[in-house]
Protein backbone atom coordinates (compact mmCIF):
# COMPACT_ATOMS: atom_id res chain seq x y z
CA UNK A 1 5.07 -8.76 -0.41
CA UNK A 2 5.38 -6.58 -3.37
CA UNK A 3 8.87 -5.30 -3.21
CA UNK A 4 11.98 -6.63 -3.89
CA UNK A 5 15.81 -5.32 -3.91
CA UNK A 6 15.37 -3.67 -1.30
CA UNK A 7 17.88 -1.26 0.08
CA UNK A 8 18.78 1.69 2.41
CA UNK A 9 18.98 4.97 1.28
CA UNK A 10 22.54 5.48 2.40
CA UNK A 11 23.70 9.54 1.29
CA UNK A 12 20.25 11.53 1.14
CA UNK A 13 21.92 14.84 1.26
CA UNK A 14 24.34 14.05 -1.57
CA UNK A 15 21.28 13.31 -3.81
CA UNK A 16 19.70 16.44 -2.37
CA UNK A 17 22.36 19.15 -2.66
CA UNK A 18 22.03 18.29 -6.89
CA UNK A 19 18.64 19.31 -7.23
CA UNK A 20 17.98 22.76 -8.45
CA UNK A 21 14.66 24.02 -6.58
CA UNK A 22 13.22 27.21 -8.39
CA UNK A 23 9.78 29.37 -8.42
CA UNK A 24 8.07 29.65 -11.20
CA UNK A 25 4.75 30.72 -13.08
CA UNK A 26 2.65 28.84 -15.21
CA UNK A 27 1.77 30.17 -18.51
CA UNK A 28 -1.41 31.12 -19.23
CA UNK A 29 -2.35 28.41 -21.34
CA UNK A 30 -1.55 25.79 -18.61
CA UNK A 31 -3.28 27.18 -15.18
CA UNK A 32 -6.27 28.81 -14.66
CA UNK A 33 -4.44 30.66 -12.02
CA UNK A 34 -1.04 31.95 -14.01
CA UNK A 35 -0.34 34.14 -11.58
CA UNK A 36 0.06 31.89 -8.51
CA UNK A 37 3.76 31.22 -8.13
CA UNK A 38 5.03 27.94 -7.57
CA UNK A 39 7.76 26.26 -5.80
CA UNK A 40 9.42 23.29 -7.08
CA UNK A 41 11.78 22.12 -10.12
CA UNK A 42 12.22 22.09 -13.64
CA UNK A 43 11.96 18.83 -15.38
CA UNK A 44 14.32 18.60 -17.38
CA UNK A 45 16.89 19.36 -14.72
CA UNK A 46 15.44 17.08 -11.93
CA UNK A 47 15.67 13.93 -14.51
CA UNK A 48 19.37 14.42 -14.39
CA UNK A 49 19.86 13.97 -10.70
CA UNK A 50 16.64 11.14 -10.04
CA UNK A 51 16.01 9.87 -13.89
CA UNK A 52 13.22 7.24 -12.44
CA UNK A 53 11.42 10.11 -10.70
CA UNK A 54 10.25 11.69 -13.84
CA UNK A 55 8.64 10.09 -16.84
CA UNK A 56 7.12 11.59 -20.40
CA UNK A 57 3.65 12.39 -20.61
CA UNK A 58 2.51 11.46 -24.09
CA UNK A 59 -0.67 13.24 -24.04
CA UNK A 60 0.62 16.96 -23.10
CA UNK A 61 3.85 15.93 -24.76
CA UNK A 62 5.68 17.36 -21.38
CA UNK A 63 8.27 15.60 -18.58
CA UNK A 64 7.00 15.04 -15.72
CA UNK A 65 7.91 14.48 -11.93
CA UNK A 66 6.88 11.82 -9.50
CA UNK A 67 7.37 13.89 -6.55
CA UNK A 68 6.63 11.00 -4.14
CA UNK A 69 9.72 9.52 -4.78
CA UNK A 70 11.44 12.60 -2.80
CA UNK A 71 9.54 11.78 0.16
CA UNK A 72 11.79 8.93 1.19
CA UNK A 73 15.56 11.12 0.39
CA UNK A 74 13.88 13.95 2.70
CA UNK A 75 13.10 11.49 5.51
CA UNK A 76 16.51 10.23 5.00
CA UNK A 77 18.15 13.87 5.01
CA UNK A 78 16.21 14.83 7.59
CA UNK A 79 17.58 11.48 9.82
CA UNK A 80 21.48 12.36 8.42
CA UNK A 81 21.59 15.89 9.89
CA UNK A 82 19.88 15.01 13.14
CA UNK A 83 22.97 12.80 13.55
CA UNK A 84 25.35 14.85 12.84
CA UNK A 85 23.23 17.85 14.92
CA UNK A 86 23.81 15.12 17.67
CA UNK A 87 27.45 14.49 17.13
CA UNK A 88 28.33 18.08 17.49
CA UNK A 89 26.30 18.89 19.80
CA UNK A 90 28.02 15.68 21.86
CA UNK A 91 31.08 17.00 21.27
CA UNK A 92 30.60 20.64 22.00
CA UNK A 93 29.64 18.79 25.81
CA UNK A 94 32.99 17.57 25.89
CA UNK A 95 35.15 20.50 24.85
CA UNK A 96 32.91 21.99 28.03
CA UNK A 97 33.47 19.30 30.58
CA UNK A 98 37.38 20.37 30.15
């Protein structure tokens, strides 16, 4: 009821293979634990691949990232290389039967 245009996620993996995962640190001015690393991506790069999955926030004048919206492109990665895990796999089974 509250969505509209709705349409498959087609090439997950495509989408994926652009983003640039890193570790990092905070700085000490912005965690309370500056030495716990972190895994995940730098703004700046990740609003060049998925523009709508980051935003500004005014307040700590900083990009941000939504990372709920990569929820959905994982599920559909994930579903892309079990099919193509299950094509080769079905085709290794023939090159046996020979």
């Amino acid at each position: 009821e509250t969505k509209e245009n709705i349409k498959s996620i087609e090439d997950a993996l495509t989408t994926l293979r652009q983003l640039k995962p890193v570790t990092y640190n905070y700085k000490e001015e912005w965690s309370s634990s500056f030495e716990r690393e972190h895994n995940g991506f730098i703004a700046q790069d990740y609003m060049e691949v998925l523009p709508d999955a980051t935003y500004y926030d005014e307040e700590n004048e900083k990009f941000c990232i939504d990372t709920g919206e990569l929820i959905g492109l994982l599920v559909r990665a994930v579903q892309q290389l079990e099919t193509k895990v299950t094509r080769l796999e079905a085709s290794q089974a023939l090159v046996g039967v020979k």
